[in-house]
PDB file of N, CA and C in Angstrom:
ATOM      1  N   UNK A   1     133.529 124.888 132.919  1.00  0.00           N
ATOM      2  CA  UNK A   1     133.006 124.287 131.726  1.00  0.00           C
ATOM      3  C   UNK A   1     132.304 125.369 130.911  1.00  0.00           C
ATOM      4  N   UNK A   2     132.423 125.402 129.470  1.00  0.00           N
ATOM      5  CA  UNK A   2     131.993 125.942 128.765  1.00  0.00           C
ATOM      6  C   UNK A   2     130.674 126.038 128.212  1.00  0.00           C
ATOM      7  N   UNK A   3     129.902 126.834 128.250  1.00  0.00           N
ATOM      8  CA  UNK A   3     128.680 127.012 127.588  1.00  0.00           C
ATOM      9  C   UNK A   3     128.707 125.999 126.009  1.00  0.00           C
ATOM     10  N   UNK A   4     127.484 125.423 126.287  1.00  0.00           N
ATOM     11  CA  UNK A   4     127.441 124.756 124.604  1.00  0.00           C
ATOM     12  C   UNK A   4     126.434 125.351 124.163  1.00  0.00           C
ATOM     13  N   UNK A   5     126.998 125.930 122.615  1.00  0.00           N
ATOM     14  CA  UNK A   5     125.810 126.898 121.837  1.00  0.00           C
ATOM     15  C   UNK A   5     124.975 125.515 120.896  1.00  0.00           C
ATOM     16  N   UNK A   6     124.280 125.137 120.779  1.00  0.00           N
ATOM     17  CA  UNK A   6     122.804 124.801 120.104  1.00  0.00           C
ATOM     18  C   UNK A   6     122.811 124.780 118.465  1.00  0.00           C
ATOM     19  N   UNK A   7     123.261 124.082 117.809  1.00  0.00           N
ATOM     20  CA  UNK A   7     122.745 124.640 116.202  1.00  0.00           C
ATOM     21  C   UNK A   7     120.807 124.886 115.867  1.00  0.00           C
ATOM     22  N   UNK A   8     120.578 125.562 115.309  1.00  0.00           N
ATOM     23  CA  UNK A   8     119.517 125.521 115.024  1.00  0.00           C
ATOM     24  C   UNK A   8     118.628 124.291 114.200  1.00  0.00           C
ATOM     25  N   UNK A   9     119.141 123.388 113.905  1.00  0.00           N
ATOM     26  CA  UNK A   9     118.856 122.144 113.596  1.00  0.00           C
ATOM     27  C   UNK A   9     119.037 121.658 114.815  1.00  0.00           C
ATOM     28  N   UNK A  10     119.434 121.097 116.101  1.00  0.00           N
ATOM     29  CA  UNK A  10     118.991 120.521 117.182  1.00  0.00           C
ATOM     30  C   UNK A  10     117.976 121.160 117.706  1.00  0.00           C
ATOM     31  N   UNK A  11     118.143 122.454 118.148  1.00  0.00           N
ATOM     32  CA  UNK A  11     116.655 123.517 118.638  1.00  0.00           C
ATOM     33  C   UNK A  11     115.342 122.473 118.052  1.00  0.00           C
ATOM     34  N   UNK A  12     115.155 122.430 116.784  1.00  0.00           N
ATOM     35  CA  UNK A  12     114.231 122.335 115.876  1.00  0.00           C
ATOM     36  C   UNK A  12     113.666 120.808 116.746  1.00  0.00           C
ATOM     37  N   UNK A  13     114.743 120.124 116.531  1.00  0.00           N
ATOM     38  CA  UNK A  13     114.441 118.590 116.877  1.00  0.00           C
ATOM     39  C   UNK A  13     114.235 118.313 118.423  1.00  0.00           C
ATOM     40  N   UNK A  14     115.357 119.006 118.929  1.00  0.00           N
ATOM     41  CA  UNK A  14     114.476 119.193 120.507  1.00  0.00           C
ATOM     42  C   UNK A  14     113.001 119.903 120.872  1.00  0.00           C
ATOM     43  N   UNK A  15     112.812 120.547 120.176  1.00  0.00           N
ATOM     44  CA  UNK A  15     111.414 121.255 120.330  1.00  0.00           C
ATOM     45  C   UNK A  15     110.190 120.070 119.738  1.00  0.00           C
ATOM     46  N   UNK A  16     110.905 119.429 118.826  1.00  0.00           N
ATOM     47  CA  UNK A  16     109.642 118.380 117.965  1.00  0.00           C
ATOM     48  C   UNK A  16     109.743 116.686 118.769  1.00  0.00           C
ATOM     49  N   UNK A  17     111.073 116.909 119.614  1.00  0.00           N
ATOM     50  CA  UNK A  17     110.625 115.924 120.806  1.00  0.00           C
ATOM     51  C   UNK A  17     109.500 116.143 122.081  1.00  0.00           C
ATOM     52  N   UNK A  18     110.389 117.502 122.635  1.00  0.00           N
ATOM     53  CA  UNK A  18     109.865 117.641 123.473  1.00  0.00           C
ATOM     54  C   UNK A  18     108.053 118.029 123.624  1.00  0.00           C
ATOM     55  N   UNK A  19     107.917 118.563 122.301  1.00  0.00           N
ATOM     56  CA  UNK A  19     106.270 118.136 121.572  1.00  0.00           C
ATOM     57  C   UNK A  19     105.356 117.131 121.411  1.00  0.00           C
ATOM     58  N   UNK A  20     106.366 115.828 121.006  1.00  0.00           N
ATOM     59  CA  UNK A  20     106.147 114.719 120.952  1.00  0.00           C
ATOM     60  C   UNK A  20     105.833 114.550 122.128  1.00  0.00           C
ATOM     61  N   UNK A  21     106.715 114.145 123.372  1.00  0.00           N
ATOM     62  CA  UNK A  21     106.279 113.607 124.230  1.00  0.00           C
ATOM     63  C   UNK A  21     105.321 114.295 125.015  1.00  0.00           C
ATOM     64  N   UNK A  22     105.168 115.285 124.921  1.00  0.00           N
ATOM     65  CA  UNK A  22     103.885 116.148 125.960  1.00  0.00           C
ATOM     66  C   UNK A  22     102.457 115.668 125.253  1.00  0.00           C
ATOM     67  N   UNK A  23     102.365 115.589 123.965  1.00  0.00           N
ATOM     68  CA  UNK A  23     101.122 115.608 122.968  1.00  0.00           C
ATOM     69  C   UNK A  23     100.838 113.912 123.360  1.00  0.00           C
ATOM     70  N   UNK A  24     101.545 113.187 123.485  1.00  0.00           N
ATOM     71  CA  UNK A  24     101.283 111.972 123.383  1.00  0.00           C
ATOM     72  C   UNK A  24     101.244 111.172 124.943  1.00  0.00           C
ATOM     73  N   UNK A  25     101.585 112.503 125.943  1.00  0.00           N
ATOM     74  CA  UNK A  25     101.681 111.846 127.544  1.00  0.00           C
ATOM     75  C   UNK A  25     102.622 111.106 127.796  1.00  0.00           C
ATOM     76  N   UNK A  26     104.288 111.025 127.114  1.00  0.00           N
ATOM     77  CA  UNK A  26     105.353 109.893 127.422  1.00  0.00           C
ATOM     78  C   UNK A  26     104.748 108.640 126.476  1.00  0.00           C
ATOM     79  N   UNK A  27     103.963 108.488 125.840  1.00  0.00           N
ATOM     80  CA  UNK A  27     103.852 107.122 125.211  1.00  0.00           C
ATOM     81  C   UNK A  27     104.819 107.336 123.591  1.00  0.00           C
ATOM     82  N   UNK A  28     105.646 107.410 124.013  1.00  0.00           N
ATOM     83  CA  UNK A  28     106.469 107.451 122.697  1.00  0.00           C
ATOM     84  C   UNK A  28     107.090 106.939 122.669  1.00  0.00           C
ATOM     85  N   UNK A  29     108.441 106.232 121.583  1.00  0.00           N
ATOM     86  CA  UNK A  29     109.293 105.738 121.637  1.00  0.00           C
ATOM     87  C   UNK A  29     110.620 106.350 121.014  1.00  0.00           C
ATOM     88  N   UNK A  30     111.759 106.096 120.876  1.00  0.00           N
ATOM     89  CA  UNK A  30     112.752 106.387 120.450  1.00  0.00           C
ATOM     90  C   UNK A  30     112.697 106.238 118.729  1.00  0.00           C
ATOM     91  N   UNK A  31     111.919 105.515 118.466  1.00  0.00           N
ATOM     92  CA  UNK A  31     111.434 105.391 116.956  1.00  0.00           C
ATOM     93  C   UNK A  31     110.711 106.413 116.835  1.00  0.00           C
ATOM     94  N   UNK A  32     109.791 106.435 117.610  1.00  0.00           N
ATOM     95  CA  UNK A  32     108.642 107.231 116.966  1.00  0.00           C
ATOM     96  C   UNK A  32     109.163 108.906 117.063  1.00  0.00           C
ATOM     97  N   UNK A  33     110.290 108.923 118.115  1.00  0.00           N
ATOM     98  CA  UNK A  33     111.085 110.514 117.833  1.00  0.00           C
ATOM     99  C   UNK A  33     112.078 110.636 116.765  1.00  0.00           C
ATOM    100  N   UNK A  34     112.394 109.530 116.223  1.00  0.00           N
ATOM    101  CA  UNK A  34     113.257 109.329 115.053  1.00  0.00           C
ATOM    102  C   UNK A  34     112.364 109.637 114.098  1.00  0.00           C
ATOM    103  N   UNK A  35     111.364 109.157 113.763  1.00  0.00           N
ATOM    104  CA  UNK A  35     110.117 109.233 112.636  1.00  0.00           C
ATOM    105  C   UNK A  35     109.769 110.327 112.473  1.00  0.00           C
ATOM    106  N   UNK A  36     108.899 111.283 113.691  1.00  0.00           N
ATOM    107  CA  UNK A  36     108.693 112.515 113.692  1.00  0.00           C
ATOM    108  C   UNK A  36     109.663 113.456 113.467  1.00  0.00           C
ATOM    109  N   UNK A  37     110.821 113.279 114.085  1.00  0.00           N
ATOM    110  CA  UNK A  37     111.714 114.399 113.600  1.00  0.00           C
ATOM    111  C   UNK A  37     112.682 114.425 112.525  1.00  0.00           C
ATOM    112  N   UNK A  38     112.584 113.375 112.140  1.00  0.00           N
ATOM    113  CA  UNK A  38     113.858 112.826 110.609  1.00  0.00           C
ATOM    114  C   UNK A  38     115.099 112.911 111.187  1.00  0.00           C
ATOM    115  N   UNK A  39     115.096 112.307 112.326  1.00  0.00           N
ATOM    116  CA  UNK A  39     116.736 112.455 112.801  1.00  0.00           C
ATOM    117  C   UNK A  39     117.107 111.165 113.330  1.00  0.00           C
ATOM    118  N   UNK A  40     117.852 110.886 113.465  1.00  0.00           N
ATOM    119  CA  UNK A  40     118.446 109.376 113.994  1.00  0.00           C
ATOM    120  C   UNK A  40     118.185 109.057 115.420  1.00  0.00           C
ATOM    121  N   UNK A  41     117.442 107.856 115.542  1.00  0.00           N
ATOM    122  CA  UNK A  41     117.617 107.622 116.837  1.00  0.00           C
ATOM    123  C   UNK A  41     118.901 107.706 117.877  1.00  0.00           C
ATOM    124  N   UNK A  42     119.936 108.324 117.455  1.00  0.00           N
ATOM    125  CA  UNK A  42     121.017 108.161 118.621  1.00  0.00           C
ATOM    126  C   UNK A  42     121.084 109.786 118.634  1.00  0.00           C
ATOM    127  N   UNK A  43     120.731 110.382 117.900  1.00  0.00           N
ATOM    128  CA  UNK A  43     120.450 111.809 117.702  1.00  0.00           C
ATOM    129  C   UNK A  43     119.314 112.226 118.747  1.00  0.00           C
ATOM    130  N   UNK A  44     118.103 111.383 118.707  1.00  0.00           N
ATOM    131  CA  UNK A  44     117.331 112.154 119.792  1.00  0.00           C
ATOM    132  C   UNK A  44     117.499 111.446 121.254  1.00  0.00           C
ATOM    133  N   UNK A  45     117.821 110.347 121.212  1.00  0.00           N
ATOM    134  CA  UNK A  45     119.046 109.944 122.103  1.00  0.00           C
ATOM    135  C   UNK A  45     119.364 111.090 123.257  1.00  0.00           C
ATOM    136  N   UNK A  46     120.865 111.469 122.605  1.00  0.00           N
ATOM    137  CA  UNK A  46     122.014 112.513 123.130  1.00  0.00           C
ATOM    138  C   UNK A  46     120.795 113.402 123.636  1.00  0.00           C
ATOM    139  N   UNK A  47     119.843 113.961 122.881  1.00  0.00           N
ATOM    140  CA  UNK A  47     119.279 114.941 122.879  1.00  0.00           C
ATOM    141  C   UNK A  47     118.195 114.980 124.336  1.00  0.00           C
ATOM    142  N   UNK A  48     117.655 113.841 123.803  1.00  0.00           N
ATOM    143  CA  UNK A  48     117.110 113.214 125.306  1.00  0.00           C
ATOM    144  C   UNK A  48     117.661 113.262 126.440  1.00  0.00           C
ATOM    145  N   UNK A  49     118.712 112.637 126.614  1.00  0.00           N
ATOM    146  CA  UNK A  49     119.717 112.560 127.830  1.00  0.00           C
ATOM    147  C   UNK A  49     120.561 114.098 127.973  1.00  0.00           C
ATOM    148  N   UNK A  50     120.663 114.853 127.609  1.00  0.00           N
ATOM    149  CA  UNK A  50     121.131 116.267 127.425  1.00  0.00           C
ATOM    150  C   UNK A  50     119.966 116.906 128.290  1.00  0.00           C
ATOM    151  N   UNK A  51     118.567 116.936 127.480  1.00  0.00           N
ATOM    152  CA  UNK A  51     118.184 118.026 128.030  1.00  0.00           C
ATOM    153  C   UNK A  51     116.989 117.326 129.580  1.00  0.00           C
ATOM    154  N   UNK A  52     117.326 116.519 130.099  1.00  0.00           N
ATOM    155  CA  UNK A  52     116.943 115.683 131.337  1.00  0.00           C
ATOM    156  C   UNK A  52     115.804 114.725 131.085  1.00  0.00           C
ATOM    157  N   UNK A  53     115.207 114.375 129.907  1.00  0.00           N
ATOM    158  CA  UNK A  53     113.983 113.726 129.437  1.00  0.00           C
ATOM    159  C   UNK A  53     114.075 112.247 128.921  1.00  0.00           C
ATOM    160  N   UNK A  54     115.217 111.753 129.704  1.00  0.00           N
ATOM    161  CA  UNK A  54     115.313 110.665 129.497  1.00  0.00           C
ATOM    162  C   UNK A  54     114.258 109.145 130.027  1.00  0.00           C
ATOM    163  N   UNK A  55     113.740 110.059 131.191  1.00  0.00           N
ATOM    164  CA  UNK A  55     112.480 109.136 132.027  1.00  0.00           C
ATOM    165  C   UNK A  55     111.175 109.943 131.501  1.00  0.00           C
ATOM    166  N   UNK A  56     111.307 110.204 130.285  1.00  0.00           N
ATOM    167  CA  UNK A  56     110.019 111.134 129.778  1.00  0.00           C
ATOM    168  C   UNK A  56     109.343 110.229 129.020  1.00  0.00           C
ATOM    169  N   UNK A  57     109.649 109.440 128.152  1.00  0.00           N
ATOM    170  CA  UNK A  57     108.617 108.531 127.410  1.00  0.00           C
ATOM    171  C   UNK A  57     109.038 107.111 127.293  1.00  0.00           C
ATOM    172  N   UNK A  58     108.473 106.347 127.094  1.00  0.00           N
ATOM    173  CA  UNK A  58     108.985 104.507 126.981  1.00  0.00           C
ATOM    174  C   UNK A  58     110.054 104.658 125.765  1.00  0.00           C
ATOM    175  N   UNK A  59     110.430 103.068 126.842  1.00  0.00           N
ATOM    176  CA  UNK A  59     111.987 102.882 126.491  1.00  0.00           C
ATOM    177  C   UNK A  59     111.250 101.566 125.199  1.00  0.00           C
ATOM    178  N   UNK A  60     110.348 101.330 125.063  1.00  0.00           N
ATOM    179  CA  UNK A  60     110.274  99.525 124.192  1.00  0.00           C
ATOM    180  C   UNK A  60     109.222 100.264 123.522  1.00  0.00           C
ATOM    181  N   UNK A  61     108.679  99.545 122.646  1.00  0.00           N
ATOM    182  CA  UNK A  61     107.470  99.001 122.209  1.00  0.00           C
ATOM    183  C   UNK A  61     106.677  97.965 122.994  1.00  0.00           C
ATOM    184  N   UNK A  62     105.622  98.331 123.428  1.00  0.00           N
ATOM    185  CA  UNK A  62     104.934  97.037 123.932  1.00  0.00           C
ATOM    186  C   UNK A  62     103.620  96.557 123.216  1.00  0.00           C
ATOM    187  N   UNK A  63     103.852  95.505 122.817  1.00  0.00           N
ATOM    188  CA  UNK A  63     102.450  94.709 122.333  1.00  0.00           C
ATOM    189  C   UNK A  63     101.563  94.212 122.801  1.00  0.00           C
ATOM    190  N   UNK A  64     100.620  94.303 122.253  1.00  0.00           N
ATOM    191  CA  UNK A  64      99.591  94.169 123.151  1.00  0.00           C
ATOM    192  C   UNK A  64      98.948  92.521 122.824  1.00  0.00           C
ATOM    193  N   UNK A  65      98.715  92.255 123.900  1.00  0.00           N
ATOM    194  CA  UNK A  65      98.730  90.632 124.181  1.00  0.00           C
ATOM    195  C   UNK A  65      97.800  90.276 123.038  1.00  0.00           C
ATOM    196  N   UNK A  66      96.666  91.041 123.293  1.00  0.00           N
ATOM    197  CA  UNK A  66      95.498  90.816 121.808  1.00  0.00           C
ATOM    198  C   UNK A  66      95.808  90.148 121.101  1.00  0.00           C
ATOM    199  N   UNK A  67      96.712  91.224 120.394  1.00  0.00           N
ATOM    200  CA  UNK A  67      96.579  91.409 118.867  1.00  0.00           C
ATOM    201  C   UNK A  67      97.880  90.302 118.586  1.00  0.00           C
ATOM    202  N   UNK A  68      98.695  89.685 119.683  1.00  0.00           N
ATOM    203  CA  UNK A  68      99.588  88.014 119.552  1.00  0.00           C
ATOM    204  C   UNK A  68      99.363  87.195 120.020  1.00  0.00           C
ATOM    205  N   UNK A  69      98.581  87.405 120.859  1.00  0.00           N
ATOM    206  CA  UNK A  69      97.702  85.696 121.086  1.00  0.00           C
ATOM    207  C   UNK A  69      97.003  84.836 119.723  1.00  0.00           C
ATOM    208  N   UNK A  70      96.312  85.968 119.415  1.00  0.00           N
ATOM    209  CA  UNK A  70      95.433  84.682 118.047  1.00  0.00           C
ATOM    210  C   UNK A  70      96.796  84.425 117.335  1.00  0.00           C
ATOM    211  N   UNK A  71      97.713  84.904 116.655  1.00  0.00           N
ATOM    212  CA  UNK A  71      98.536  84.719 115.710  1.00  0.00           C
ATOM    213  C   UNK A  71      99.542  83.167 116.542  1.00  0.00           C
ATOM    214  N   UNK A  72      99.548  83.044 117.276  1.00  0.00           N
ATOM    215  CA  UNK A  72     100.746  82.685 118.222  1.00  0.00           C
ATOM    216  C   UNK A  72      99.953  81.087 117.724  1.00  0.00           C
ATOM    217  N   UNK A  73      98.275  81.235 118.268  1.00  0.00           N
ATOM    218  CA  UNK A  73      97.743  79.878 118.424  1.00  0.00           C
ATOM    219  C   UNK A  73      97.478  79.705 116.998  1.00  0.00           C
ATOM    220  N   UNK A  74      97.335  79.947 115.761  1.00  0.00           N
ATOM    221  CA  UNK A  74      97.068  79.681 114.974  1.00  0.00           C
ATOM    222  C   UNK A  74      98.419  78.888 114.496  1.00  0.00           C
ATOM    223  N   UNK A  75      99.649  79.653 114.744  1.00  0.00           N
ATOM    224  CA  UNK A  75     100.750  79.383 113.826  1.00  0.00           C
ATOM    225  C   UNK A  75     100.850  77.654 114.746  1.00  0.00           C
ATOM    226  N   UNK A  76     100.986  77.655 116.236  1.00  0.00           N
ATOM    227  CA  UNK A  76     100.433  77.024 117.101  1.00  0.00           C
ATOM    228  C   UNK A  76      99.925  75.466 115.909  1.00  0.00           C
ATOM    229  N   UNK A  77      98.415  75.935 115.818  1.00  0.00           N
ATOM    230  CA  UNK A  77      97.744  74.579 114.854  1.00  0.00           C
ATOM    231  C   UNK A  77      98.045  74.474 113.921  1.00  0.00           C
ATOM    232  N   UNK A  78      98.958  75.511 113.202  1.00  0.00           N
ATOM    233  CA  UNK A  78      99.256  74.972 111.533  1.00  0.00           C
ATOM    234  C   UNK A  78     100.493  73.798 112.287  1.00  0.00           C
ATOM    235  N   UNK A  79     101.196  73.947 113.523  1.00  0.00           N
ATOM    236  CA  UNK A  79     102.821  73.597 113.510  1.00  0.00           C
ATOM    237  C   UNK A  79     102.021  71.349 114.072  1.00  0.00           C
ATOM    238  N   UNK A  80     101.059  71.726 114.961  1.00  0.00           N
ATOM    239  CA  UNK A  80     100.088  70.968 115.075  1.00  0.00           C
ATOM    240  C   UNK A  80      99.609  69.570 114.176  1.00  0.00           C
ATOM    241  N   UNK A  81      98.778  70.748 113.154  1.00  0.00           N
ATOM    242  CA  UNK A  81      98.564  69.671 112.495  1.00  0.00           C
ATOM    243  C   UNK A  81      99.525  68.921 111.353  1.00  0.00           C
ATOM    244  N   UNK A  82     100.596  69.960 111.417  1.00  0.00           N
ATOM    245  CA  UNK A  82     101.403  69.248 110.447  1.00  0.00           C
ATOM    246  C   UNK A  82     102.274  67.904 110.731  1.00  0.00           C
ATOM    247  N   UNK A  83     102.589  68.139 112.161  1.00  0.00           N
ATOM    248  CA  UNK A  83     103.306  67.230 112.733  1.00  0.00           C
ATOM    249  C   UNK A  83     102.106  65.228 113.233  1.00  0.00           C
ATOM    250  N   UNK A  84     100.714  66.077 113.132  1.00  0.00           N
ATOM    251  CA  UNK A  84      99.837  64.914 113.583  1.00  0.00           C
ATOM    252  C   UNK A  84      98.970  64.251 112.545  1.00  0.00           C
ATOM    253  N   UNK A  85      98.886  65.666 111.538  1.00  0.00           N
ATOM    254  CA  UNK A  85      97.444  64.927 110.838  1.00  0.00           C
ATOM    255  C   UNK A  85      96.991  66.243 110.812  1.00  0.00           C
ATOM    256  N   UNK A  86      95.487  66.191 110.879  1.00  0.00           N
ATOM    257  CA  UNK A  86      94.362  67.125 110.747  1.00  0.00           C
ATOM    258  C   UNK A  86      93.629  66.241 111.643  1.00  0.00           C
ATOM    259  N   UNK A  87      93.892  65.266 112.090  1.00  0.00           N
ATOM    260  CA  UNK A  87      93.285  64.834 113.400  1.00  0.00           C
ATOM    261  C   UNK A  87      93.127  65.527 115.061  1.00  0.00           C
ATOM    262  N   UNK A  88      94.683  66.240 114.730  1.00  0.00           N
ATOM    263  CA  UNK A  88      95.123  66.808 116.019  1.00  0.00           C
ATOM    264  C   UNK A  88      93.740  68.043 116.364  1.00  0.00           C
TER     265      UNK A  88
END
């Protein structure tokens, strides 16, 4: 198998991943390496899985229960009272 030479536009974006995820401890996402580097998520993707850093930062977004609980119960009592009254 043949050596694969690198354009200097991947260099760039592999270096501003592999930045990413060290600066941030793996809490990154596939967005947020799309964002930082202006390249397509299937771009840092390949790039990911190429250079072994595929178990290097989160795969989702996770939300945090907080900040959707109140929203959840509110929408919750608007769905509530519409169906009962303002009694409910």
């Amino acid at each position: 198998m043949m050596a694969q030479n690198s354009s200097p536009r991947i260099e760039r974006i592999a270096y501003q991943i592999w930045w990413l995820i060290q600066d941030s401890a793996g809490e990154c996402t596939l967005q947020d390496m799309a964002e930082f580097t202006g390249a397509s998520m299937r771009t840092c993707t390949q790039i990911c899985r190429h250079r072994g850093w595929a178990g290097a930062y989160r795969k989702m977004v996770q939300a945090p229960a907080a900040e959707s609980g109140p929203r959840m119960i509110e929408a919750l009592d608007g769905e509530l009272s519409a169906l009962f009254g303002e009694a409910a």
